[in-house]
Protein backbone atom coordinates (compact mmCIF):
# COMPACT_ATOMS: atom_id res chain seq x y z
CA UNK A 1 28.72 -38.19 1.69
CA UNK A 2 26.90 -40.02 -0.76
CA UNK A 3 25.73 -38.62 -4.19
CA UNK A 4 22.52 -39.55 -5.71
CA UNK A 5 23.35 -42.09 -7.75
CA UNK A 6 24.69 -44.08 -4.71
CA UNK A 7 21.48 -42.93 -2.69
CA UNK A 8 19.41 -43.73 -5.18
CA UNK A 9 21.16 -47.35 -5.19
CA UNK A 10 20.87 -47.68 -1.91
CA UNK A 11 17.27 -47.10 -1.63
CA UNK A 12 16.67 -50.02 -4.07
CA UNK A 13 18.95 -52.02 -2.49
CA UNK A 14 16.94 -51.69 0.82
CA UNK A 15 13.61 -51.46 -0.19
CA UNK A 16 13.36 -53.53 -3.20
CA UNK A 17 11.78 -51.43 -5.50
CA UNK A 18 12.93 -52.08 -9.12
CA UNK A 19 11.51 -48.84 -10.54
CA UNK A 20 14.34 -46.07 -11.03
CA UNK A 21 11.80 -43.39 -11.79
CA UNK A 22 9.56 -44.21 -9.01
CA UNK A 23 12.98 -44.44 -6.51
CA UNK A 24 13.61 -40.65 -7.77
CA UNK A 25 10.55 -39.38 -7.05
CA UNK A 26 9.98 -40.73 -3.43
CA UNK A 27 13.76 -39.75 -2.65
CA UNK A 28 13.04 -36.09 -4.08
CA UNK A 29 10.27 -35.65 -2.36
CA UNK A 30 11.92 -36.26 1.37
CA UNK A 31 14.72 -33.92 0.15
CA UNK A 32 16.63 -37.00 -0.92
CA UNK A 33 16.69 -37.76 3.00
CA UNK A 34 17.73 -41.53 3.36
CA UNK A 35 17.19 -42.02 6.20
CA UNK A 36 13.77 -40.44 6.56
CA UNK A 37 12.48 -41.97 2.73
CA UNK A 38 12.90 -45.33 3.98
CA UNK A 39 11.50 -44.74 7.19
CA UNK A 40 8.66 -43.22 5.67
CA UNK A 41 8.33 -46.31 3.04
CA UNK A 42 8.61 -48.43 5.97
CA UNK A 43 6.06 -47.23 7.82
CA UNK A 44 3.61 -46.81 5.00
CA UNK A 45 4.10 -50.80 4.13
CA UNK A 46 3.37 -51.17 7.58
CA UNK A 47 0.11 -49.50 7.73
CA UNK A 48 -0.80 -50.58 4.38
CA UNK A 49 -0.41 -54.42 5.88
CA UNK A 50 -2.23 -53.93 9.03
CA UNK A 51 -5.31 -51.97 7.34
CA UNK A 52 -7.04 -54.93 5.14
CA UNK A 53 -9.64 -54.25 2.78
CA UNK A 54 -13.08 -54.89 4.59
CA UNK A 55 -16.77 -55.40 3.67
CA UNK A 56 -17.88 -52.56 6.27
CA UNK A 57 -20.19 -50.18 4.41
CA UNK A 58 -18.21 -47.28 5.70
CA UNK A 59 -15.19 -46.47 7.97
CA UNK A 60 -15.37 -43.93 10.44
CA UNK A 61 -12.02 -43.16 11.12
CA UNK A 62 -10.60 -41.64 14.82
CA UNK A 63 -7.38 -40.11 15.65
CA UNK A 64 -5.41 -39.54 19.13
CA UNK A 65 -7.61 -36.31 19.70
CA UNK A 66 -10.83 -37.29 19.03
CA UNK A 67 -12.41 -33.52 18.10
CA UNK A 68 -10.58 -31.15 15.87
CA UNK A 69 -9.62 -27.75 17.45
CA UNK A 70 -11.89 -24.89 17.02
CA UNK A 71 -8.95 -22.63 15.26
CA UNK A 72 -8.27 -25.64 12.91
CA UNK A 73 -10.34 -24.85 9.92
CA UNK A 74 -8.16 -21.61 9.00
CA UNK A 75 -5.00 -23.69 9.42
CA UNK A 76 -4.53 -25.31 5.98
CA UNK A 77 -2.39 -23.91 3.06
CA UNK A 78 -1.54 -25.49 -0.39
CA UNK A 79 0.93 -27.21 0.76
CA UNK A 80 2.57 -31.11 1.10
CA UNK A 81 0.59 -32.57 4.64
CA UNK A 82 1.21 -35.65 6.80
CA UNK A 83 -0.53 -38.91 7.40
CA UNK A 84 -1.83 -40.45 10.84
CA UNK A 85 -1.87 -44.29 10.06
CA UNK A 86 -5.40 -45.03 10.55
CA UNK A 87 -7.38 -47.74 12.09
CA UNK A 88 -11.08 -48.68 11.54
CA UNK A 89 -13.76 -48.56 13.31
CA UNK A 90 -17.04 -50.95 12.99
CA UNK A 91 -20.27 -49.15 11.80
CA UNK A 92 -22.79 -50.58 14.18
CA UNK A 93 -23.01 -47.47 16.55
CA UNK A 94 -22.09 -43.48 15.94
CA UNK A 95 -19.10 -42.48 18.43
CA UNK A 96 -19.72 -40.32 20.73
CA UNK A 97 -17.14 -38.06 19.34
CA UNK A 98 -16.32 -36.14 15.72
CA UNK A 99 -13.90 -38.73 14.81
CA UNK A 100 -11.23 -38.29 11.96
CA UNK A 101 -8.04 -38.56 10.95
CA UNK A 102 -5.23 -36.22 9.36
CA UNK A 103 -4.07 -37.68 5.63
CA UNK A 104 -1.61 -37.33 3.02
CA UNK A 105 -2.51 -35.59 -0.11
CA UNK A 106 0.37 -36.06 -2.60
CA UNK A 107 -0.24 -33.88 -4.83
CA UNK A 108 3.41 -32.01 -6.65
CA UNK A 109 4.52 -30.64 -9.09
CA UNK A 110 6.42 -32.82 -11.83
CA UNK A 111 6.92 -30.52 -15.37
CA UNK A 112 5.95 -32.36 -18.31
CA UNK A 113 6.05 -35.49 -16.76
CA UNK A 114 3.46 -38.23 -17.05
CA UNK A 115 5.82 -40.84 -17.08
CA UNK A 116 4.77 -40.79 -13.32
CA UNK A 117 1.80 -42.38 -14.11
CA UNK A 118 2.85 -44.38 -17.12
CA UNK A 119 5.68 -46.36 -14.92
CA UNK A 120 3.82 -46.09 -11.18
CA UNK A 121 3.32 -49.98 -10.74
CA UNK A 122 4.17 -49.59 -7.28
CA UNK A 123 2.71 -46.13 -7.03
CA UNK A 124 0.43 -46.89 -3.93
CA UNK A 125 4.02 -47.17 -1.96
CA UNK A 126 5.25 -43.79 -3.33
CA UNK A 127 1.86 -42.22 -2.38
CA UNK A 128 1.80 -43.57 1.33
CA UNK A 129 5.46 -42.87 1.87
CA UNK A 130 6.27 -39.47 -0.27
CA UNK A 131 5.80 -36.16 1.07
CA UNK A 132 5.76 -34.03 -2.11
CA UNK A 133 5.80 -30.49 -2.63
CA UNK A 134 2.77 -29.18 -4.08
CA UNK A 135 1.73 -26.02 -5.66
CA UNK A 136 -1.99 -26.09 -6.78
CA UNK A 137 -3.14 -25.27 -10.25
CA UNK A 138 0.31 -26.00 -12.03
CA UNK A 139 0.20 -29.82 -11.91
CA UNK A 140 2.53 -30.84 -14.00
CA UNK A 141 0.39 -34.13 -14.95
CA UNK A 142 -0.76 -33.88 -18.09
CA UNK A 143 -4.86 -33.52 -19.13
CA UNK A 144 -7.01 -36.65 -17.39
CA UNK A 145 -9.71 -38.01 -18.58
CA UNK A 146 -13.57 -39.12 -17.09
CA UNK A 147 -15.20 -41.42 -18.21
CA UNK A 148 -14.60 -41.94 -21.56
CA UNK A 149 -13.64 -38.56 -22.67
CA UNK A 150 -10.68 -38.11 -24.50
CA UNK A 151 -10.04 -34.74 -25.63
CA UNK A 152 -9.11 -31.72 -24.29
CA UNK A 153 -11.07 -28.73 -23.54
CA UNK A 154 -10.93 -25.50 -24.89
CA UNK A 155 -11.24 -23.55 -22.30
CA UNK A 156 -7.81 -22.77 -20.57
CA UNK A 157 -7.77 -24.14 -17.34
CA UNK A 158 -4.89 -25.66 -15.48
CA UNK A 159 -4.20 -29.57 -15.44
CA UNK A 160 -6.74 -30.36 -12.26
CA UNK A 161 -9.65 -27.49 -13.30
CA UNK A 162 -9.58 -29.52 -16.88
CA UNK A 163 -9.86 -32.77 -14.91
CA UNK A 164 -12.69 -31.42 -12.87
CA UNK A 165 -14.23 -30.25 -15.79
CA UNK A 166 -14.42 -33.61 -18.14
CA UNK A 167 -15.36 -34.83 -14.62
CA UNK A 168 -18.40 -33.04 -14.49
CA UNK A 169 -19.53 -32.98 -17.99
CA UNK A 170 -18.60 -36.78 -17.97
CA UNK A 171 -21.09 -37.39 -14.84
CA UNK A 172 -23.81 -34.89 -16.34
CA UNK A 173 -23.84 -36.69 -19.86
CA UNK A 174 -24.29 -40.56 -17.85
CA UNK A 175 -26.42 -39.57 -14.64
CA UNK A 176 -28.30 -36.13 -15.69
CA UNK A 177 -28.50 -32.57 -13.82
CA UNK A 178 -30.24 -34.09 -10.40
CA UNK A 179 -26.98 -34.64 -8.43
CA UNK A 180 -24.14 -33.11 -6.29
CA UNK A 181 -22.83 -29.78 -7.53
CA UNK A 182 -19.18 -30.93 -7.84
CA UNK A 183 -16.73 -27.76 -8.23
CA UNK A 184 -15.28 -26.93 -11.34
CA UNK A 185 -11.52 -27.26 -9.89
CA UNK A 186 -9.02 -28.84 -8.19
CA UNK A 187 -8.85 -30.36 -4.93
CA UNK A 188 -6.99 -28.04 -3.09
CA UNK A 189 -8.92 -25.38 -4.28
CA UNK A 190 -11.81 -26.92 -3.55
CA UNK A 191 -10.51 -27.57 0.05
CA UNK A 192 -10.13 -23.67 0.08
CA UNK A 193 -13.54 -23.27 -1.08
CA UNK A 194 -15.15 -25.23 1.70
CA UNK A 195 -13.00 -23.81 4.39
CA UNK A 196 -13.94 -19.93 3.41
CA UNK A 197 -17.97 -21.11 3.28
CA UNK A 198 -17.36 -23.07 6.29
CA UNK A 199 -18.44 -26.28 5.09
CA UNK A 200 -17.40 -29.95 5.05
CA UNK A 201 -15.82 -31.10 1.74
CA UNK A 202 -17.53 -33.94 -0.02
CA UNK A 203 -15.33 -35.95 -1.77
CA UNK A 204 -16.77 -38.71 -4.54
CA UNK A 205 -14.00 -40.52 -6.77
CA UNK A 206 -15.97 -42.25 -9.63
CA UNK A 207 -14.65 -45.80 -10.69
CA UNK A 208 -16.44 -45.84 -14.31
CA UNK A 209 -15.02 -49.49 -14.72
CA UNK A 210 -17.04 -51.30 -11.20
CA UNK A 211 -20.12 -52.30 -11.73
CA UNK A 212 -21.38 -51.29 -9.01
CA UNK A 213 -20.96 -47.82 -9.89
CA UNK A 214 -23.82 -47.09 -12.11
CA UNK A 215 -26.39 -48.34 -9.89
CA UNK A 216 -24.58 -46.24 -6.99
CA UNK A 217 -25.07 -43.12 -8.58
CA UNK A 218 -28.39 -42.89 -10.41
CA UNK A 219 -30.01 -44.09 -7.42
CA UNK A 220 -28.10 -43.43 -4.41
CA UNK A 221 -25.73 -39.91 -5.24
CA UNK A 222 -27.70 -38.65 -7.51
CA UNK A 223 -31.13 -39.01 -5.40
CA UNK A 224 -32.94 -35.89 -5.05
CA UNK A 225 -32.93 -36.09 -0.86
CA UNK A 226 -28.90 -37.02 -1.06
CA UNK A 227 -28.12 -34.29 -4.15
CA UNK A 228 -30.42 -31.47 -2.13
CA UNK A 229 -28.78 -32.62 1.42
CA UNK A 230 -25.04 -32.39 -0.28
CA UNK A 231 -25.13 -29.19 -1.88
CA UNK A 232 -27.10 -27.50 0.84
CA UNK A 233 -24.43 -28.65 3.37
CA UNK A 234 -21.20 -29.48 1.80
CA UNK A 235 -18.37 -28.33 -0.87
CA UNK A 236 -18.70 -30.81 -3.20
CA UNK A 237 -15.58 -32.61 -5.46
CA UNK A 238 -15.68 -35.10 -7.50
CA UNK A 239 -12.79 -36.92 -9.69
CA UNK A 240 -12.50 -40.30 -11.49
CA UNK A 241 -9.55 -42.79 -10.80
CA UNK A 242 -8.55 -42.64 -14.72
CA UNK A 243 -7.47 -38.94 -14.04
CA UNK A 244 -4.35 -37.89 -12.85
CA UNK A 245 -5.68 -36.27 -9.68
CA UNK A 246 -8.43 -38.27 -8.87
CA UNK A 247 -6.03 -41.27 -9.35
CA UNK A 248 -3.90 -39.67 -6.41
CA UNK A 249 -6.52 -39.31 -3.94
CA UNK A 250 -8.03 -42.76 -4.69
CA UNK A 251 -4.09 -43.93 -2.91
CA UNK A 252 -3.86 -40.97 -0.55
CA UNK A 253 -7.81 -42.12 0.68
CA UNK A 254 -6.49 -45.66 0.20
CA UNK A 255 -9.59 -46.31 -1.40
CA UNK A 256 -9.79 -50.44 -1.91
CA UNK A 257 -13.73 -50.32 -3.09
CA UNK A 258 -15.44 -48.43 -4.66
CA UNK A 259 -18.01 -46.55 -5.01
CA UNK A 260 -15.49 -44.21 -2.86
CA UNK A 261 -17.11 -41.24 -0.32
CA UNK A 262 -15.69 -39.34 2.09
CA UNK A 263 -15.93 -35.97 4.00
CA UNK A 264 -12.63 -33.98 5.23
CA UNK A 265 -12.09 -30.96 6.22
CA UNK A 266 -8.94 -28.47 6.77
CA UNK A 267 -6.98 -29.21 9.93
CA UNK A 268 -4.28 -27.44 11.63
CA UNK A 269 -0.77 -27.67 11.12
CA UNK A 270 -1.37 -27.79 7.29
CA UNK A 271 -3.03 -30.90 7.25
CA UNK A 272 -7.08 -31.55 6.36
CA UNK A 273 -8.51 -34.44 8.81
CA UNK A 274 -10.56 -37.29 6.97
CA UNK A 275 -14.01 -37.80 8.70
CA UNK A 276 -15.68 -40.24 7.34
CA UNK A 277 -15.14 -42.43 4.11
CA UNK A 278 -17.95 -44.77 2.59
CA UNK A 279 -16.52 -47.91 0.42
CA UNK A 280 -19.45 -49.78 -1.68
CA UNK A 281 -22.65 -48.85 -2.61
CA UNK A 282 -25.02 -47.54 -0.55
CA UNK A 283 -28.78 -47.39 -0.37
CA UNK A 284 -30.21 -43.59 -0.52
CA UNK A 285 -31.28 -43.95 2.87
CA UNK A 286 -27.58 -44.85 4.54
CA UNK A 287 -25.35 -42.48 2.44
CA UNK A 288 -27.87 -39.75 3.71
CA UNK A 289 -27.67 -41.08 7.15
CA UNK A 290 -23.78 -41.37 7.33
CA UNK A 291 -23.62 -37.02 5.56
CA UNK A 292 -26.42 -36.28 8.63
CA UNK A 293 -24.24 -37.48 11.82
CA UNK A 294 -21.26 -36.31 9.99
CA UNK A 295 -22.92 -32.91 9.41
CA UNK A 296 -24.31 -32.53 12.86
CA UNK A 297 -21.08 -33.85 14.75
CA UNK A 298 -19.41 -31.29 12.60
CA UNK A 299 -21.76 -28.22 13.33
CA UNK A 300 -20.18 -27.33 16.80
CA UNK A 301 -16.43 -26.55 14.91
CA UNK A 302 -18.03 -25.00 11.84
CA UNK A 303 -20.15 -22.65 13.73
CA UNK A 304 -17.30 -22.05 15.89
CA UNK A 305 -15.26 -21.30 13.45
CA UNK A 306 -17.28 -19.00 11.53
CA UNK A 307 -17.83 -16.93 15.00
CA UNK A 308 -14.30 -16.85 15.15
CA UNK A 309 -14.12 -15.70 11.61
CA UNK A 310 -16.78 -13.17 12.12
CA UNK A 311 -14.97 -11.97 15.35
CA UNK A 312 -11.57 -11.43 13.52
CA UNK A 313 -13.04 -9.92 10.51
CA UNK A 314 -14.81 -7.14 13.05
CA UNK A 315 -12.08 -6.98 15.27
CA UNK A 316 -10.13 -6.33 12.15
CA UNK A 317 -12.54 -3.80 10.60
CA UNK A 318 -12.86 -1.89 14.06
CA UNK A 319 -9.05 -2.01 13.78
CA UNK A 320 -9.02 -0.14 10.49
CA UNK A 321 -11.61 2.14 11.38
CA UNK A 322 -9.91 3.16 14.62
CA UNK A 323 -6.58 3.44 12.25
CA UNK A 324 -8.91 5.42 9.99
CA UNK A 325 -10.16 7.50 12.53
CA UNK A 326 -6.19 8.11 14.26
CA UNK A 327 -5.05 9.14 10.75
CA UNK A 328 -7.80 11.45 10.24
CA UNK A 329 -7.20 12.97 13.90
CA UNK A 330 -3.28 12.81 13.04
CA UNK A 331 -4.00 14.38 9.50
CA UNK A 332 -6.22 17.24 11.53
CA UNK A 333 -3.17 17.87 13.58
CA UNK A 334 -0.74 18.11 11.54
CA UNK A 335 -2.83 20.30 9.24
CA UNK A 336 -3.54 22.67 12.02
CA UNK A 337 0.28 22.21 13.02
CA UNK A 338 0.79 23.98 9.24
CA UNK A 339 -1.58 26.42 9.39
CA UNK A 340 0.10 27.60 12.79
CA UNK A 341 3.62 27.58 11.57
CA UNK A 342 2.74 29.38 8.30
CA UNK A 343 0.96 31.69 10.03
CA UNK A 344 3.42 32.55 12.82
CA UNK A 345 6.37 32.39 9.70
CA UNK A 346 3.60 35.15 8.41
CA UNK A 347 3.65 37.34 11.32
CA UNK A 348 7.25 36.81 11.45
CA UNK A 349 7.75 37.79 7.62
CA UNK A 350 5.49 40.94 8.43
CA UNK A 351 7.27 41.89 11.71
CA UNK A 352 10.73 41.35 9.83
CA UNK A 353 9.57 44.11 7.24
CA UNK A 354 7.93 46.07 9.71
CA UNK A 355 11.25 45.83 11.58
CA UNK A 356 12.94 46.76 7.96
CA UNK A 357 10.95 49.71 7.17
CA UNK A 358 11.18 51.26 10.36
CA UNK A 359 14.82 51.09 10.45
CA UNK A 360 14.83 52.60 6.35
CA UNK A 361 12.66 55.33 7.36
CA UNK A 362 14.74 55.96 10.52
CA UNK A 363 18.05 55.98 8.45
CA UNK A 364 16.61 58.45 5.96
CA UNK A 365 15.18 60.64 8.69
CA UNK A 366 18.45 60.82 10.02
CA UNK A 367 20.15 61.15 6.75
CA UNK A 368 17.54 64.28 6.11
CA UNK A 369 18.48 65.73 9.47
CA UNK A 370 22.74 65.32 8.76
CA UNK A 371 22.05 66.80 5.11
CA UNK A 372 20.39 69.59 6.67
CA UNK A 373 22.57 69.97 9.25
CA UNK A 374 25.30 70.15 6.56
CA UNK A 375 23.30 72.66 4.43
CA UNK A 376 22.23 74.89 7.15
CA UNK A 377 26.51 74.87 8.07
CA UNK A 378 27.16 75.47 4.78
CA UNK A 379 24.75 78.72 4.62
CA UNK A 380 26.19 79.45 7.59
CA UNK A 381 29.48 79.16 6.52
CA UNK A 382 28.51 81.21 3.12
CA UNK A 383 26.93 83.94 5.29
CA UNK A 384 30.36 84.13 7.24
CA UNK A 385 32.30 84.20 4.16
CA UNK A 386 29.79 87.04 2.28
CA UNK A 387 29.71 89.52 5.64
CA UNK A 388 33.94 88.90 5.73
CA UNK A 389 34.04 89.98 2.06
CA UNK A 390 32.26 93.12 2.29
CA UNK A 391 34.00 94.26 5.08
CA UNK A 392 33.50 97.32 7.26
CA UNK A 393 30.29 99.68 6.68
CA UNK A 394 31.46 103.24 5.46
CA UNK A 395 30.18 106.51 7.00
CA UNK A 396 28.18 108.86 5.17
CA UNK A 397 30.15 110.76 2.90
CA UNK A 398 29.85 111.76 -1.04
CA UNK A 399 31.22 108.78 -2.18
CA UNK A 400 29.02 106.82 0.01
CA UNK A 401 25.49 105.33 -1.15
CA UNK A 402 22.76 104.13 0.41
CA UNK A 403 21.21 100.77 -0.47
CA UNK A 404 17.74 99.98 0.79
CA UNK A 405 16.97 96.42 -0.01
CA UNK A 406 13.25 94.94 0.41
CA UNK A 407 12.76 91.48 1.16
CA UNK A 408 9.57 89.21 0.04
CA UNK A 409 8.45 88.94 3.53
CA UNK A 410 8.16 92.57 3.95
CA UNK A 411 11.37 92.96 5.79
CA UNK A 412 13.20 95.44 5.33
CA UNK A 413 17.64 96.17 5.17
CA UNK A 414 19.55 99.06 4.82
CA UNK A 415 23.29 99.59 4.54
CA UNK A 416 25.85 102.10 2.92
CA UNK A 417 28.36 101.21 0.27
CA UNK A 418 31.10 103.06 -1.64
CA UNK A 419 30.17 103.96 -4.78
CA UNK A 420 32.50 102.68 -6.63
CA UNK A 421 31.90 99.04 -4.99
CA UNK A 422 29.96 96.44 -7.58
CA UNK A 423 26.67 95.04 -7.92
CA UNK A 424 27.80 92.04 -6.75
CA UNK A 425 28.25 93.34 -3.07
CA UNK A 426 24.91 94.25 -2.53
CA UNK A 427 24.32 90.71 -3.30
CA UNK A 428 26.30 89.14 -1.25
CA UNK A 429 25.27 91.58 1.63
CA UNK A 430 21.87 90.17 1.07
CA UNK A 431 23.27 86.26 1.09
CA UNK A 432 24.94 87.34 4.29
CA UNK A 433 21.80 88.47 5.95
CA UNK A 434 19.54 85.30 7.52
CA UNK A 435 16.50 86.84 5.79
CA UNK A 436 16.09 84.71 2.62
CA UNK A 437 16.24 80.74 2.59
CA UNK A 438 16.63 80.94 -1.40
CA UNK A 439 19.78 80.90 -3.38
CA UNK A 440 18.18 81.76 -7.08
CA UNK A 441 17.06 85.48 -6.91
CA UNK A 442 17.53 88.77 -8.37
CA UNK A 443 17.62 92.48 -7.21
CA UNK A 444 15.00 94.80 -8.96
CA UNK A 445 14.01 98.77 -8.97
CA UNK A 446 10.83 99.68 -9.54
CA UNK A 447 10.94 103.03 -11.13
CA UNK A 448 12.10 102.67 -13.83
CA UNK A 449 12.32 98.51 -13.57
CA UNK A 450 15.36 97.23 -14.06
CA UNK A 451 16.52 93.78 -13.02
CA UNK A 452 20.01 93.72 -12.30
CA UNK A 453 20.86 90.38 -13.14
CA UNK A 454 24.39 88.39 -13.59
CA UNK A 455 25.70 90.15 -16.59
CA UNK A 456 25.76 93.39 -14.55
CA UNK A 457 26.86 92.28 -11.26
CA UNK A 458 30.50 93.95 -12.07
CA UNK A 459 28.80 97.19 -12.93
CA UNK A 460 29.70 99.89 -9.81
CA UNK A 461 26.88 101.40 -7.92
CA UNK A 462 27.46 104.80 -9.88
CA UNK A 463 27.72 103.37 -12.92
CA UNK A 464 24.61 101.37 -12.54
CA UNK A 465 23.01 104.48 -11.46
CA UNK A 466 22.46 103.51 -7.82
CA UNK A 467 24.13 106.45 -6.40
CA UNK A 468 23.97 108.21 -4.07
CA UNK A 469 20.92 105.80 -2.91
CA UNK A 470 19.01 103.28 -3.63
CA UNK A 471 15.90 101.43 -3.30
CA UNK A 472 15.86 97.51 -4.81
CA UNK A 473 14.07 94.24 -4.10
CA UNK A 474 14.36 90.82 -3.61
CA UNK A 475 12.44 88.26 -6.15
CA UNK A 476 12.71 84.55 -6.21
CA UNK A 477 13.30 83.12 -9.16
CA UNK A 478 10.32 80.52 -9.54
């Protein structure tokens, strides 16, 4: 495989160009392709040959289609485009047809370098041939010049906005405020600009130098009928042949006199297609004549194309508001979806401590009932246990008394006990009876009142003075 050097070797060898630098740049620009630079070279020196410069006022020039496609003029990005070798056509009699042409515009991106210009003697080769890559507003070129303006502005614009700009205030100072309203940037962007109004581009490039130029512009361009006609119906751009850019497009338009017109427009493909050019000065009357036809064969695909533009941008719009309207429903939906799970997860969280209290106040009912239960066996038991101690009721006899016992209910219990038995029996006869739910009480006489409480419950009945009977209550201890 062969390196650059011997590529670059090569190339000179077969084409004869002298100029290393210039060699460089056409090789970089196919990708350092061989084979395809020097077909490319090739085939632009062949063109170049079989296109002479004429004396025709203007060129009207026709490719293998004849009309540009409707979807064309939303088909162009920044970007490096190819050429269709053109032929010309005489200006005796309109076609019947838009005619035009697709066409190179070189325009890349070289950092820092304006040795470009400085060495490009055989620069109108490298433009026809050299596909560059281009990336609009960092051109890499330097600051041009118009007219005979030599500083920079101070503004900060990039390298073809500053161009455009000495451009215009160049042509304002020499030919006054009646003329077309050339844009304030650079080609491209003023390629974009006509393609979003839907307009036809005007392109002027200003030779300061020919003498016919003067005359050309104060009486023909800047005519009130031509000025009016051009801004009403065109993007207009404007760039002198001293500048960097305007020096590009002057070879890409292979202008060969000037004063220099034409009208393009952006093309499929990423191309722009050239449709009509004017070379030499022109009366007021036949530039205006040449922008009419070219306007009114142009109409059908501009119209068109805005339609189309029009029809996307509602079809697009009608899109978003149907999206709108499906994320709205969707957003409904869902929100309803929320409201429905947090409100069954509510009823669930409310039957779960339902569920939970129910089964609490079921457990402590039953734990009520088996602690009753348990009590009441435990009385029972007790009961059992008192009547077992006390054993068997004595008959009547002198050492026998009689114990009445009065319960708060009104009930009444009698029973006989020996007289020498305690205090304490007569209360556990009366915890053996089922007549009194309380265990805190004490026994009481009336007459006189005494309260026979715990510190005389080993006392005997006669010693108590119970016998030989006995009359005592119950009371509840509060």
């Amino acid at each position: 495989m062969l390196d650059f050097a011997d590529k670059l070797a090569y190339f000179q060898a077969v084409t004869g160009l002298d100029d290393p630098d210039l060699c460089t740049e056409i090789l970089a620009a196919h990708g350092w392709d061989l084979e395809l630079a020097i077909s490319a070279f090739t085939t632009s020196n062949s063109a170049s040959s079989s296109n002479p410069n004429n004396d025709n006022d203007d060129h009207n020039i026709a490719g293998s289609s004849g009309q540009p496609h409707l979807e064309s003029w939303e088909g162009v990005n920044r970007s490096e485009l190819t050429r269709l070798a053109p032929g010309p056509v005489s200006d005796g009699a309109a076609p019947s047809g838009l005619a035009w042409k697709l066409i190179t515009l070189p325009f890349s991106v070289i950092s820092g370098s304006l040795g470009l210009i400085s060495g490009a003697i055989g620069l109108g080769m490298w433009v026809a041939g050299g596909v560059l890559s281009y990336s609009l507003g960092f051109l890499g070129l330097g600051t041009g010049r118009n007219g005979d303006a030599s500083s920079s502005p101070v503004v900060s614009l990039s390298a073809a906005a500053s161009e455009a700009a000495y451009f215009v205030a160049g042509f304002e100072r020499d030919f006054g405020m009646t003329r077309p309203n050339f844009v304030v940037e650079g080609f491209m962007d003023a390629l974009q600009r006509s393609r979003q109004e839907f307009k036809l581009l005007f392109v002027y490039l200003h030779s300061p130098d020919h003498p016919d130029t003067p005359l050309f512009c104060e009486r023909s361009l800047c005519s009130e009928v031509v000025a009016s006609f051009i801004n009403e119906n065109f993007v207009s751009w404007g760039g002198s042949i001293r500048a960097s850019e305007g020096f590009k497009m002057s070879n890409s338009l292979k202008a060969s006199k000037f004063p220099f017109c034409a009208v393009v427009m952006a093309a499929t493909n990423q191309r722009i297609a050239l449709l009509q050019q004017s070379e030499g000065p022109k009366s007021p009357e036949r530039l205006l004549t040449v922008l009419q036809r070219v306007a009114e064969e142009s109409a059908p695909v501009l119209v068109s194309a805005r339609l189309d533009a029009e029809e996307r941008r509602n079809n697009m719009r009608l899109r978003e508001e149907q999206d709108a309207a499906y994320r709205t429903a969707l957003e409904a939906d869902q929100a309803r979806e929320r409201q429905r799970k947090e409100e069954q997860e509510r009823l669930e969280r409310e039957a779960a401590e339902a569920e939970r209290k129910r089964k609490e106040e079921e457990e402590a009912q039953e734990r009520a009932a088996r602690e009753a239960a348990e009590k009441e066996a435990a009385l029972t038991r007790r009961r059992q246990e008192k009547a077992m101690s006390l054993g068997d009721e004595p008959q009547k006899g002198p050492d026998v008394t009689q114990v009445l016992v009065r319960f708060p209910t009104g009930e009444r219990k009698e029973r006989r006990f020996y007289s020498t038995a305690t205090i304490q029996s007569i209360y556990d006869y009366v915890d053996s009876l089922d007549c009194l739910n309380a265990e805190n009480y004490c026994l009481v006489s009336n007459f006189p009142r005494v309260v026979y409480g715990p510190e005389k419950h080993l006392m005997s009945l006669k010693e108590a003075g119970l016998h030989p009977q006995a009359s005592l209550f119950v009371e509840v201890d509060s």
